[in-house]
PDB file of N, CA and C in Angstrom:
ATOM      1  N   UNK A   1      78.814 122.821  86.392  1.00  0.00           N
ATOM      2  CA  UNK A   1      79.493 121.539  86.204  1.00  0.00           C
ATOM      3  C   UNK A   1      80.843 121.565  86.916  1.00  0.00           C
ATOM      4  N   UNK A   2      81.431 120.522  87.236  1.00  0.00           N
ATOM      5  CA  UNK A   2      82.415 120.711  87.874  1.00  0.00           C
ATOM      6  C   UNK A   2      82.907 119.237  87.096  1.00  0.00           C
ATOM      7  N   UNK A   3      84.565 119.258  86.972  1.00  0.00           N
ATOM      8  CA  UNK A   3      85.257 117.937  86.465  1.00  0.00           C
ATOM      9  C   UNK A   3      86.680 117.997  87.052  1.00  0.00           C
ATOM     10  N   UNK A   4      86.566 116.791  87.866  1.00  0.00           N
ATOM     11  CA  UNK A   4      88.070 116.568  88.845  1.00  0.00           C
ATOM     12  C   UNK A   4      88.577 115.934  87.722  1.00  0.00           C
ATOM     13  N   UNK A   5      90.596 116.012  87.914  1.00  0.00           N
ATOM     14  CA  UNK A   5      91.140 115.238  87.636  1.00  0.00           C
ATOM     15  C   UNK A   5      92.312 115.009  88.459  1.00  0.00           C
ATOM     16  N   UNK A   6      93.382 114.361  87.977  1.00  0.00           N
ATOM     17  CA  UNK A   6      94.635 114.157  88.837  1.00  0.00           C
ATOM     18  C   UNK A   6      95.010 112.889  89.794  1.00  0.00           C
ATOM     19  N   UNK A   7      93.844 112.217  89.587  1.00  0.00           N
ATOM     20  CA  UNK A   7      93.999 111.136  90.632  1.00  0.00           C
ATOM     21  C   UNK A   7      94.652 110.337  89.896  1.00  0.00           C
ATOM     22  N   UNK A   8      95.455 109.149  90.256  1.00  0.00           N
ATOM     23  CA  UNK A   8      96.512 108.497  90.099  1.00  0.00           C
ATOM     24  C   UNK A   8      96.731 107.057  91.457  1.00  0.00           C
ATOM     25  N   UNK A   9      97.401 105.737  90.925  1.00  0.00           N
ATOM     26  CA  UNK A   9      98.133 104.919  91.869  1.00  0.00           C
ATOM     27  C   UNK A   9      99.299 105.581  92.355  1.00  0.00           C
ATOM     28  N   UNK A  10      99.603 106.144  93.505  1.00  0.00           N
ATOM     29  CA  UNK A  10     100.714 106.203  93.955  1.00  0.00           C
ATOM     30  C   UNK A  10     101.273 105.364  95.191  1.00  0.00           C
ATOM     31  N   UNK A  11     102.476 105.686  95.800  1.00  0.00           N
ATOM     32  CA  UNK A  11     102.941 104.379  96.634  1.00  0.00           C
ATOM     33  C   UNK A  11     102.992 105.210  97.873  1.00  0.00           C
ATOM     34  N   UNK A  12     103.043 104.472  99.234  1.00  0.00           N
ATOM     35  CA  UNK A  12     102.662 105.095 100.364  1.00  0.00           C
ATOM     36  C   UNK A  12     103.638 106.519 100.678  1.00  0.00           C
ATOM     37  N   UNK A  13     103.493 107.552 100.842  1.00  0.00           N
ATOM     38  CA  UNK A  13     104.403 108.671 101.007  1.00  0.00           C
ATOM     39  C   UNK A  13     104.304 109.636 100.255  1.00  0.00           C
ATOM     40  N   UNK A  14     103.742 109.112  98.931  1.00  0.00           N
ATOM     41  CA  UNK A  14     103.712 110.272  97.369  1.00  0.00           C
ATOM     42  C   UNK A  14     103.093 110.961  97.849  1.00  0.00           C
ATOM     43  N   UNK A  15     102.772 111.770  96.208  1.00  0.00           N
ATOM     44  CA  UNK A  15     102.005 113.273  96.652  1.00  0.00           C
ATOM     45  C   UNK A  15     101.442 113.074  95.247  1.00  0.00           C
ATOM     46  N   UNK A  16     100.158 113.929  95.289  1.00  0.00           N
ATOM     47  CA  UNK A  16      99.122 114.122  94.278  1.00  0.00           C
ATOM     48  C   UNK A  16      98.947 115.508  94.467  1.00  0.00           C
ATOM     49  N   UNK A  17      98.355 116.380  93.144  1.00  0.00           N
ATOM     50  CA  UNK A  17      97.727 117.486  93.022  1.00  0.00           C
ATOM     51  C   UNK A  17      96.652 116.893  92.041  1.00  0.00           C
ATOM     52  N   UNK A  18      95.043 117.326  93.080  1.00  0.00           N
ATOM     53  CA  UNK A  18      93.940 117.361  92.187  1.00  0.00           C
ATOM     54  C   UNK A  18      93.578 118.194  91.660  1.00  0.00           C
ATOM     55  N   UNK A  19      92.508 118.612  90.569  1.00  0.00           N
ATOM     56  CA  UNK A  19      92.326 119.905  90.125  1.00  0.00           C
ATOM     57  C   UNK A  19      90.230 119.679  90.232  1.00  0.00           C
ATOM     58  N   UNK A  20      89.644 120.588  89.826  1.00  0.00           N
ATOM     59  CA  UNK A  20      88.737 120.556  89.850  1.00  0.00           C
ATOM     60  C   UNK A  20      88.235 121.643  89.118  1.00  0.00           C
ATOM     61  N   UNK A  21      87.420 121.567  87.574  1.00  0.00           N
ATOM     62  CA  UNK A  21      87.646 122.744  87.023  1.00  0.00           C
ATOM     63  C   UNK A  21      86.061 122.548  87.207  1.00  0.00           C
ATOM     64  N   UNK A  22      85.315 124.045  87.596  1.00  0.00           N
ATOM     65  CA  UNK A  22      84.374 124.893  87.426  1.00  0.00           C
ATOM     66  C   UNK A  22      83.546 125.460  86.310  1.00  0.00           C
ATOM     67  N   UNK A  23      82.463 125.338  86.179  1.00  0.00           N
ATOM     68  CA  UNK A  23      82.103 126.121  84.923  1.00  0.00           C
ATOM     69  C   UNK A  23      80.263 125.841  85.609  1.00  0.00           C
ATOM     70  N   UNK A  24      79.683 127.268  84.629  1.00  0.00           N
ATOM     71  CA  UNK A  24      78.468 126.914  84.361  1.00  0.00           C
ATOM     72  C   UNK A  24      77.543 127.648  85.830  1.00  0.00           C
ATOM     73  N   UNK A  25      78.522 128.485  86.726  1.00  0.00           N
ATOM     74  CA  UNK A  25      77.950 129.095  87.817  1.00  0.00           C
ATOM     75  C   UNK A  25      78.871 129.987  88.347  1.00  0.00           C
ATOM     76  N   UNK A  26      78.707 130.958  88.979  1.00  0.00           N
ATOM     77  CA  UNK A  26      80.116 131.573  89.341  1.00  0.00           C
ATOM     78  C   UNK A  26      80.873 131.015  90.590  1.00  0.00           C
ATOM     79  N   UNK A  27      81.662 130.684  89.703  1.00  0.00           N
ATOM     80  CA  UNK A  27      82.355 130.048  90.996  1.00  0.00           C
ATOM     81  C   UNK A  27      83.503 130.955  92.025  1.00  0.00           C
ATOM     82  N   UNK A  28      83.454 131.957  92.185  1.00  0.00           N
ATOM     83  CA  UNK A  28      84.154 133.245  93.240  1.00  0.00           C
ATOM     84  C   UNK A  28      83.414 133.164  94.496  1.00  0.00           C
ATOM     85  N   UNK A  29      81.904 132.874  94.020  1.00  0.00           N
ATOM     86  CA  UNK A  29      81.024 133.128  94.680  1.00  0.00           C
ATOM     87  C   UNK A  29      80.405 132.283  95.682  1.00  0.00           C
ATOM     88  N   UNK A  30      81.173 131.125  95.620  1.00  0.00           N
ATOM     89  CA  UNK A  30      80.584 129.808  96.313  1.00  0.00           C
ATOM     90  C   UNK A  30      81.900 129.326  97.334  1.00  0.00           C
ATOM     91  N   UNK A  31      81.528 128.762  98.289  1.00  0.00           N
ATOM     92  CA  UNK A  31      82.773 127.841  99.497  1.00  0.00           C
ATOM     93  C   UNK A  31      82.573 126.796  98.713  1.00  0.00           C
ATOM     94  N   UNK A  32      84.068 126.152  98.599  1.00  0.00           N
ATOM     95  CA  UNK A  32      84.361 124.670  97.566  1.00  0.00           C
ATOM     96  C   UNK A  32      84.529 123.750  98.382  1.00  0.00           C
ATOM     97  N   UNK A  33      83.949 122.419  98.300  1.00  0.00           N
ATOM     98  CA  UNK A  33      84.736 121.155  99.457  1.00  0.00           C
ATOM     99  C   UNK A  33      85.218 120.469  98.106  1.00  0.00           C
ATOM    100  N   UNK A  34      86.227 119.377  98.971  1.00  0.00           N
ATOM    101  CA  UNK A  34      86.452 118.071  98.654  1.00  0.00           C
ATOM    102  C   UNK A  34      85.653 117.040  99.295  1.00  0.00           C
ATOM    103  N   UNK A  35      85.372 116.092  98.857  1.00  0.00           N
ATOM    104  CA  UNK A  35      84.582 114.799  99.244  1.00  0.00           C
ATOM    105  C   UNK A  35      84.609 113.734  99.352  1.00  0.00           C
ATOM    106  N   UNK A  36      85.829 112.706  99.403  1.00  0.00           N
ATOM    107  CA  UNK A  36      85.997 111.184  99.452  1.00  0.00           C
ATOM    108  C   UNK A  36      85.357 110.045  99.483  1.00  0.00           C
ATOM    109  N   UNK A  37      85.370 109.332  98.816  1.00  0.00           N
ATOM    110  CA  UNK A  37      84.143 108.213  98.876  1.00  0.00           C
ATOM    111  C   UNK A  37      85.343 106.778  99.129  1.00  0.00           C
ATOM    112  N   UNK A  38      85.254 105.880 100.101  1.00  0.00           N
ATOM    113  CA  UNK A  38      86.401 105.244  99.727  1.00  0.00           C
ATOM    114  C   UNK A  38      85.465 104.069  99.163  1.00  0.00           C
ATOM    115  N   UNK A  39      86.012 102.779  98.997  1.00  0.00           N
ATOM    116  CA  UNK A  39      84.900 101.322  98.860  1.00  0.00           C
ATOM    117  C   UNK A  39      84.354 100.744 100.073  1.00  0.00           C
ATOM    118  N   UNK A  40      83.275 100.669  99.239  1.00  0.00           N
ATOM    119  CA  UNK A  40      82.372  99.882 100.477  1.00  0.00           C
ATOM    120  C   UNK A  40      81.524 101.050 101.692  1.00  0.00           C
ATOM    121  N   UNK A  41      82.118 102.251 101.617  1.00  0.00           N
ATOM    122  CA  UNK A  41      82.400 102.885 102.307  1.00  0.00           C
ATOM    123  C   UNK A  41      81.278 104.808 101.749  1.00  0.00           C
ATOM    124  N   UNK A  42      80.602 105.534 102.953  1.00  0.00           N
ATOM    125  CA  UNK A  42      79.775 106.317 102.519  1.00  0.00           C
ATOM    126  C   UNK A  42      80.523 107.287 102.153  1.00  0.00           C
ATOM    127  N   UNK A  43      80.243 108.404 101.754  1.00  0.00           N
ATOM    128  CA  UNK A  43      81.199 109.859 101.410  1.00  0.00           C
ATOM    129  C   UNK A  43      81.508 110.521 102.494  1.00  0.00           C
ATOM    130  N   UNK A  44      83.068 111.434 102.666  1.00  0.00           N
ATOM    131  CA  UNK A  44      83.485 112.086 103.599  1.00  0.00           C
ATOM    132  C   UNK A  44      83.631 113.144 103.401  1.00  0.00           C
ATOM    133  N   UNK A  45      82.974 114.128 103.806  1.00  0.00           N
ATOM    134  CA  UNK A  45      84.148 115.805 103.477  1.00  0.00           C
ATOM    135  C   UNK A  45      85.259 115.762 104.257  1.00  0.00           C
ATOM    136  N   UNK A  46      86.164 116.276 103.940  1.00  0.00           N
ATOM    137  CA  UNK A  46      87.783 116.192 104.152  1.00  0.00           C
ATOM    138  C   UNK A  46      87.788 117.672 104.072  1.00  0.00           C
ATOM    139  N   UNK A  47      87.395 118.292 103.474  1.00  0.00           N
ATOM    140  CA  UNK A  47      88.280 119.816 103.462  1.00  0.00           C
ATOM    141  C   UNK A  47      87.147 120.958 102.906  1.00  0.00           C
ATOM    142  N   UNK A  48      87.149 122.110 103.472  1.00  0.00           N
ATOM    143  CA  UNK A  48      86.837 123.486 102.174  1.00  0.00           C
ATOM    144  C   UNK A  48      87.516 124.467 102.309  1.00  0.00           C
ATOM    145  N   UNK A  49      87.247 125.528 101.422  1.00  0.00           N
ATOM    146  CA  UNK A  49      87.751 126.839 101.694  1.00  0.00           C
ATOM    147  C   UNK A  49      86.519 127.804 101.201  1.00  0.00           C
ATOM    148  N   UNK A  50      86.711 128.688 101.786  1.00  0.00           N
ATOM    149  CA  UNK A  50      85.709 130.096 101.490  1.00  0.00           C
ATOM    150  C   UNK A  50      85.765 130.739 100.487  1.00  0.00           C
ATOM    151  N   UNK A  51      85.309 131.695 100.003  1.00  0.00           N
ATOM    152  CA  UNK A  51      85.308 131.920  98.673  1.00  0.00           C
ATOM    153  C   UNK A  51      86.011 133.164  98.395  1.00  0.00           C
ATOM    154  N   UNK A  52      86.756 133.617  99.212  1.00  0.00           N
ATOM    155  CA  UNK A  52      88.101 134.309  99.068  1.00  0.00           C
ATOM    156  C   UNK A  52      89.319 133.590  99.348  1.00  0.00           C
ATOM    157  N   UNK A  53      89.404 132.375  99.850  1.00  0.00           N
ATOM    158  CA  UNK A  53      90.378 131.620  99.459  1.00  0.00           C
ATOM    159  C   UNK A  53      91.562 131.602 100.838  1.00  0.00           C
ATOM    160  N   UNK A  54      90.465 132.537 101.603  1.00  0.00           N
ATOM    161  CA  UNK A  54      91.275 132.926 103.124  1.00  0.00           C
ATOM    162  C   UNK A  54      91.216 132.325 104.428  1.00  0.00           C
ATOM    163  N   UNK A  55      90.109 131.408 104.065  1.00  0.00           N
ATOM    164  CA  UNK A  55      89.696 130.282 104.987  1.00  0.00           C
ATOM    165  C   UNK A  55      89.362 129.153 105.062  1.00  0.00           C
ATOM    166  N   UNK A  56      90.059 127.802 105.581  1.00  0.00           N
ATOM    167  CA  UNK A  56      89.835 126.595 105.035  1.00  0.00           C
ATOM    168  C   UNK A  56      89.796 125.800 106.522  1.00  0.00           C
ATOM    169  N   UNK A  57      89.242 124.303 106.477  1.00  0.00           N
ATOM    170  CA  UNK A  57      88.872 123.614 107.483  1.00  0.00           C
ATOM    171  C   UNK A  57      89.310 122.121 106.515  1.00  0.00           C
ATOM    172  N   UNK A  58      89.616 121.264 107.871  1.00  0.00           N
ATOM    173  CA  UNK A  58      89.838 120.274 107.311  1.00  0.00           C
ATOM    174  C   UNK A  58      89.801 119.213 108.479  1.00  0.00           C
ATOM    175  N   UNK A  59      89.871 117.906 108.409  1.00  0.00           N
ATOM    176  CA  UNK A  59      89.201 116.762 108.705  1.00  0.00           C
ATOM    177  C   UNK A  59      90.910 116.657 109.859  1.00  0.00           C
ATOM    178  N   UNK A  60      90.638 116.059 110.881  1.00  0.00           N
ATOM    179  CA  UNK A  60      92.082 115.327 111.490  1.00  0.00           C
ATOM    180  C   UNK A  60      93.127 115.013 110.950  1.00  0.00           C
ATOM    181  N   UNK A  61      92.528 113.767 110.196  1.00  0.00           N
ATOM    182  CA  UNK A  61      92.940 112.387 109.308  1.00  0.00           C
ATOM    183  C   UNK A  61      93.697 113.018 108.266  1.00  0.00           C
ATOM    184  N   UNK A  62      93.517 114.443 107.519  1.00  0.00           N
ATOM    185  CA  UNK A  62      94.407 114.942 106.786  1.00  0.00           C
ATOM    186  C   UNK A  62      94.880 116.339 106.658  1.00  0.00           C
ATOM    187  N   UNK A  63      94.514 116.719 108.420  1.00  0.00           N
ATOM    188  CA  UNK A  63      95.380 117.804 108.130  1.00  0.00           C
ATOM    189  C   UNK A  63      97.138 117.886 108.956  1.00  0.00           C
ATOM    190  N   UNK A  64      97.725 118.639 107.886  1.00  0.00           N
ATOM    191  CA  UNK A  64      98.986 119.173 107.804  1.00  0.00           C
ATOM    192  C   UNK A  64      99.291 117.866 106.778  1.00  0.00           C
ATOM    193  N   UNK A  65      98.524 117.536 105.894  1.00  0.00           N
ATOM    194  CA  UNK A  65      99.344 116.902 104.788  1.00  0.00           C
ATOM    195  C   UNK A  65      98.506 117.047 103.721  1.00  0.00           C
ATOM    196  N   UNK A  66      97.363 117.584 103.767  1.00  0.00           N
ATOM    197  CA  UNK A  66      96.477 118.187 102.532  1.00  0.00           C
ATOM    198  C   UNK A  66      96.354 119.932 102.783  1.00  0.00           C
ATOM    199  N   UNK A  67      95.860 120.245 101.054  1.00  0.00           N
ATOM    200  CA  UNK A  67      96.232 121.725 101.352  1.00  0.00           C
ATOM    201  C   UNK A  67      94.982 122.120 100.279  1.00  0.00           C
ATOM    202  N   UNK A  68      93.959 122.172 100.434  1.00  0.00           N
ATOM    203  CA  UNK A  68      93.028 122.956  99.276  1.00  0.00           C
ATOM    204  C   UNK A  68      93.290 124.423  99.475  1.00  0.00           C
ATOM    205  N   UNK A  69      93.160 124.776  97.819  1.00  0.00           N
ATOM    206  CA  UNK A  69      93.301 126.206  97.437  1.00  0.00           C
ATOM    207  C   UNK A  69      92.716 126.226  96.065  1.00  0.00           C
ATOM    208  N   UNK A  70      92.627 127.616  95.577  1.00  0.00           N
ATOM    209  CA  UNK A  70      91.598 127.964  94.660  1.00  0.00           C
ATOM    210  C   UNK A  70      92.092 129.231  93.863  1.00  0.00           C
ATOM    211  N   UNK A  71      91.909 129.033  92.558  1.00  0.00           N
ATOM    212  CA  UNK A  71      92.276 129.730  91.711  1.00  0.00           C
ATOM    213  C   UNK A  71      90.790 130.522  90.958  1.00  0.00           C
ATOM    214  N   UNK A  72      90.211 131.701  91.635  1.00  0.00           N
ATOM    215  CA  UNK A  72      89.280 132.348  91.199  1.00  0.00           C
ATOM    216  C   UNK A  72      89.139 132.858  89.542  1.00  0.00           C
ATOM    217  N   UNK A  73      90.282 133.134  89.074  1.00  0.00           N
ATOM    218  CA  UNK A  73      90.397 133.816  88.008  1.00  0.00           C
ATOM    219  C   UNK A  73      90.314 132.711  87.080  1.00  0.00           C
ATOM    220  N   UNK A  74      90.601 131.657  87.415  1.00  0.00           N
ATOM    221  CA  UNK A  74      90.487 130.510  86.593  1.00  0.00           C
ATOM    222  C   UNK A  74      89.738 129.326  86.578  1.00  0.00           C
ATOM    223  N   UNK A  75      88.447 129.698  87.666  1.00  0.00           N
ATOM    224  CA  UNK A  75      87.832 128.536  88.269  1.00  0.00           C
ATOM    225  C   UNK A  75      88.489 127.440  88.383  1.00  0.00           C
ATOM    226  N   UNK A  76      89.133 127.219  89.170  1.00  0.00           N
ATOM    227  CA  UNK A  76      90.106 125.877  89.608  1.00  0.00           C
ATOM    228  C   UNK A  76      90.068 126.015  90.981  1.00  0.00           C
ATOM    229  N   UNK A  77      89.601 124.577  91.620  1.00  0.00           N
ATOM    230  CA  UNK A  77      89.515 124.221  92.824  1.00  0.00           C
ATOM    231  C   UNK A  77      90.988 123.106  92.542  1.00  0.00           C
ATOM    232  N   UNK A  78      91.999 123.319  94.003  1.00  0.00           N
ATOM    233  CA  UNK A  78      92.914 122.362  93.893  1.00  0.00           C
ATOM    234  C   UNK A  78      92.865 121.756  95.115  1.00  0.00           C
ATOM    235  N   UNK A  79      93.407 120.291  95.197  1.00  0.00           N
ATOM    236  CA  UNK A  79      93.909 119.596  96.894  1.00  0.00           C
ATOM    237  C   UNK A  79      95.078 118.846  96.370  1.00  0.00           C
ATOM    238  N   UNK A  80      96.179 119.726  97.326  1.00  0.00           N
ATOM    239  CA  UNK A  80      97.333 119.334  97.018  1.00  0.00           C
ATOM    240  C   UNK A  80      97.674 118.097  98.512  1.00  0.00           C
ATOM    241  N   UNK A  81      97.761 116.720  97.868  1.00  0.00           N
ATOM    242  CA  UNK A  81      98.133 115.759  98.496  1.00  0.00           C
ATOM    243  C   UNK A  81      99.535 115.474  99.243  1.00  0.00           C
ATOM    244  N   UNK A  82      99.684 115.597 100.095  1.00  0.00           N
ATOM    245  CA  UNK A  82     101.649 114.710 100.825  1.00  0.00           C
ATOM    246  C   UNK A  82     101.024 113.672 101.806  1.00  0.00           C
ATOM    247  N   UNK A  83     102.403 113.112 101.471  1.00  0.00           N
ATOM    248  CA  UNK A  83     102.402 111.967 102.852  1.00  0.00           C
ATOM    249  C   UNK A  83     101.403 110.796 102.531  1.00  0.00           C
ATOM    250  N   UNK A  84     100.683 110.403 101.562  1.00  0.00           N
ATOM    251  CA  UNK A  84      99.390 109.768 101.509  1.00  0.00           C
ATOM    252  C   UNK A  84      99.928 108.169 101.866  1.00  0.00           C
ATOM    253  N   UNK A  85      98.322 108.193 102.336  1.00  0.00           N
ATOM    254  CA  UNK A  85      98.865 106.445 103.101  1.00  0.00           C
ATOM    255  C   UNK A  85      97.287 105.542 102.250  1.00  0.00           C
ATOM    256  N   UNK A  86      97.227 104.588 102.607  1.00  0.00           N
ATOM    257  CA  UNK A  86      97.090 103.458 102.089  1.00  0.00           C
ATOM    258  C   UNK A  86      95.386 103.754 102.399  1.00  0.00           C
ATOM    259  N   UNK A  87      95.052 104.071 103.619  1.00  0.00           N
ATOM    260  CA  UNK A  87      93.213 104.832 103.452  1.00  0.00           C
ATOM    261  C   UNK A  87      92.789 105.810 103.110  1.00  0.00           C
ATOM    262  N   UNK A  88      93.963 106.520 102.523  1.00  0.00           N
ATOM    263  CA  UNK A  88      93.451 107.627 101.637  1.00  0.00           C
ATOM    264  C   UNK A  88      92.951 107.164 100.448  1.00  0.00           C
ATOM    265  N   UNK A  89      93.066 105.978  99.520  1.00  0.00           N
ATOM    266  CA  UNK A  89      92.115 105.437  98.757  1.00  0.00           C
ATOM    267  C   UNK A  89      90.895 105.847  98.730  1.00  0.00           C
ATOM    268  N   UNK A  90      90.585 106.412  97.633  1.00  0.00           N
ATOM    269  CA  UNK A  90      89.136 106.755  97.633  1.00  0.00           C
ATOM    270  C   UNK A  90      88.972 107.553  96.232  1.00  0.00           C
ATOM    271  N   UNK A  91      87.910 107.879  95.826  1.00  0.00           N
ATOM    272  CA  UNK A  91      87.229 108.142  94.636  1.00  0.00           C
ATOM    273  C   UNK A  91      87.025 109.836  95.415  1.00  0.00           C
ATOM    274  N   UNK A  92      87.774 110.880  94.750  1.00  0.00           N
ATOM    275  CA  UNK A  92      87.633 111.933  95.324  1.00  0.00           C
ATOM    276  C   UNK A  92      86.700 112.612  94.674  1.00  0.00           C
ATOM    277  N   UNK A  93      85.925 113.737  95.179  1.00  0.00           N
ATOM    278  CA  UNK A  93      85.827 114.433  94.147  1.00  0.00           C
ATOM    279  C   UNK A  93      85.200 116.125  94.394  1.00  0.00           C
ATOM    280  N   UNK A  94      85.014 116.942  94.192  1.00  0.00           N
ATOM    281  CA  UNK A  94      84.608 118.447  94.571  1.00  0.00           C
ATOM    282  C   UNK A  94      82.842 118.811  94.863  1.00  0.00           C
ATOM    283  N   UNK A  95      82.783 119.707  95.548  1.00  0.00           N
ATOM    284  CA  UNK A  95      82.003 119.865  95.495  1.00  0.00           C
ATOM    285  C   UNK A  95      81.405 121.369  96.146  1.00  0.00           C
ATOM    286  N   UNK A  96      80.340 122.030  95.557  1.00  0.00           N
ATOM    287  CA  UNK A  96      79.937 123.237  96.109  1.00  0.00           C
ATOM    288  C   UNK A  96      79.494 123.697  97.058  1.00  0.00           C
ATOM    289  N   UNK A  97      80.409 124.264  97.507  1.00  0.00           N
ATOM    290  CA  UNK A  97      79.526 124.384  99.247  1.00  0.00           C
ATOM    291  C   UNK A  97      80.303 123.942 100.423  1.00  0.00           C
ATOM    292  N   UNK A  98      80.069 123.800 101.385  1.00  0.00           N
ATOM    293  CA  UNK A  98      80.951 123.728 102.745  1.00  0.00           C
ATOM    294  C   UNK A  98      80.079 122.268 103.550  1.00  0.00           C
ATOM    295  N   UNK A  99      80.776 121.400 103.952  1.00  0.00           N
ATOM    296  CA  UNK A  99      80.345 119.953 104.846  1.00  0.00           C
ATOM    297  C   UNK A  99      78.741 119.970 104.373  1.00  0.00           C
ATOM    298  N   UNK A 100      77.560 120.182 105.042  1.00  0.00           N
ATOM    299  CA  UNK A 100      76.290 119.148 104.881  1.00  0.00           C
ATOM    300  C   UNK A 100      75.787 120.461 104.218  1.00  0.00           C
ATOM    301  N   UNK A 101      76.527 121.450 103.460  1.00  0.00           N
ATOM    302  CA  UNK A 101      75.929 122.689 102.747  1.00  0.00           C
ATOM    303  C   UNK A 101      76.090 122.331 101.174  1.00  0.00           C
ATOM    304  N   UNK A 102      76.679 121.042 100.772  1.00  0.00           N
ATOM    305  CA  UNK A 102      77.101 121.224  99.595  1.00  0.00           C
ATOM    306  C   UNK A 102      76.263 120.675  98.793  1.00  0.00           C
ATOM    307  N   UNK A 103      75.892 121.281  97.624  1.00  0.00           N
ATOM    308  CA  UNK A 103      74.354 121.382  96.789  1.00  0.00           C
ATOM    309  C   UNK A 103      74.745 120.245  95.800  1.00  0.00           C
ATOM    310  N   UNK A 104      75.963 119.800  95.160  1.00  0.00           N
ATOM    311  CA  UNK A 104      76.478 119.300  93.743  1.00  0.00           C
ATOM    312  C   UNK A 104      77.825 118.963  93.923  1.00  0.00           C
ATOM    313  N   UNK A 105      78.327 118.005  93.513  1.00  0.00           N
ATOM    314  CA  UNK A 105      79.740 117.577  93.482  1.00  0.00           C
ATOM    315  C   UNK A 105      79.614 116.693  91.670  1.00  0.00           C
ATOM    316  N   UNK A 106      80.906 116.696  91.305  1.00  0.00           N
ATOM    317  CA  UNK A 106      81.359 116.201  90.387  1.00  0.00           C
ATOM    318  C   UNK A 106      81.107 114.699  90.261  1.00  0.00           C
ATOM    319  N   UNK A 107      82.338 113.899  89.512  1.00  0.00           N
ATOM    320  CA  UNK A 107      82.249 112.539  89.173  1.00  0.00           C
ATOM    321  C   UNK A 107      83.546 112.259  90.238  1.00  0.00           C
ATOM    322  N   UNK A 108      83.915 112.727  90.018  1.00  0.00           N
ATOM    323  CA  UNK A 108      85.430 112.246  90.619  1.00  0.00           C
ATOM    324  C   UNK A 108      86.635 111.748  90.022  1.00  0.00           C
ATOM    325  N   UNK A 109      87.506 111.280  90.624  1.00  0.00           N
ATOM    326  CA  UNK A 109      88.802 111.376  90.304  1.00  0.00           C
ATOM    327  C   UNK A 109      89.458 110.158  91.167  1.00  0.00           C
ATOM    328  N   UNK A 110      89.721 109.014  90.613  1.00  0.00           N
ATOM    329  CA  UNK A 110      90.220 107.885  91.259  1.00  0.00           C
ATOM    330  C   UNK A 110      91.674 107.909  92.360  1.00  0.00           C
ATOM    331  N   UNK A 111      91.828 108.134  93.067  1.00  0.00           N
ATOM    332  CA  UNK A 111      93.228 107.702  93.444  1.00  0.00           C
ATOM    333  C   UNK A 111      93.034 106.304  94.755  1.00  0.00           C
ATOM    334  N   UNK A 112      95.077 105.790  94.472  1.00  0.00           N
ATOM    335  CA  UNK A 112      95.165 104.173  94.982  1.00  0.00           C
ATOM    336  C   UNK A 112      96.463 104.204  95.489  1.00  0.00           C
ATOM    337  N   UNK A 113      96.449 104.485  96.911  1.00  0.00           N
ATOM    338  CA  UNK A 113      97.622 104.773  97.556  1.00  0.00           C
ATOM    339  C   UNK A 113      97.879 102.626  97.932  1.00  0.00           C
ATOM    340  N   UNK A 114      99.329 102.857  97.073  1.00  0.00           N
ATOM    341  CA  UNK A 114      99.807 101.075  97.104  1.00  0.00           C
ATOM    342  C   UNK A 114     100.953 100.894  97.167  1.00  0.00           C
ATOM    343  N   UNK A 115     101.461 100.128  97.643  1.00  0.00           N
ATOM    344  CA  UNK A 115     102.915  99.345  97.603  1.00  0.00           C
ATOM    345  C   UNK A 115     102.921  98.343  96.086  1.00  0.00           C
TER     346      UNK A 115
END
C-alpha cells in the first residue's frame, strides 16, 4: 500500500514537501516514482530514485526545482517541491517502480498552485 500526503493550495513560487508512506512490501527493495495526473489531462512520471537512494532522474519541466528522496528505515518516499508554478497542478501521487516499470501507485495527494 502506499498513502501520499502533503499536497496543499499554494501561490506561484511556494514550496511543498510530499510524503508517501510505504507498507505491505519491502520497500528498500524497489525504485520509487512520482506520477502527476493534472485535469483533463493523462498521468506523467516526473521523477524516481533507485533503491539506494543514490540515483534519481527527472522530467525537464521540474528539474532543479524538485528533489525526490527516500527514507529506507522508515519507508517514506519524499518530493520536495520549490519554485512551483501554476501547471504544476495536478493530483500527485507515488508509485513503485521506475517510468513504464511501475506496477502500483497510490491515491494521491491534491496540490493547486494559485494566485
Amino acid at each position: 500500500q502506499l498513502v501520499e500526503s502533503g499536497g496543499a493550495m499554494v501561490q506561484p513560487g511556494g514550496s511543498l514537501r510530499l510524503s508517501c508512506a510505504a507498507s505491505g512490501f519491502a520497500f528498500s527493495s524497489y525504485d520509487m516514482s512520482w506520477v502527476r495526473q493534472a485535469p483533463g489531462k493523462g498521468p506523467e512520471w516526473i521523477c524516481a530514485i533507485n533503491r539506494g537512494g543514490d540515483r534519481t532522474q527527472y522530467i525537464d519541466s521540474v528539474k532543479g526545482r524538485f528533489t525526490i528522496s527516500r527514507d529506507n528505515a522508515n519507508n517514506t518516499l519524499y518530493l520536495l517541491m520549490n519554485n512551483l508554478k501554476p501547471e504544476d497542478t495536478a493530483l500527485y501521487s507515488c508509485g513503485r517502480g521506475w517510468g513504464v516499470g511501475i506496477s502500483f501507485r497510490g491515491q494521491g495527494t491534491q496540490v493547486t498552485v494559485s494566485s
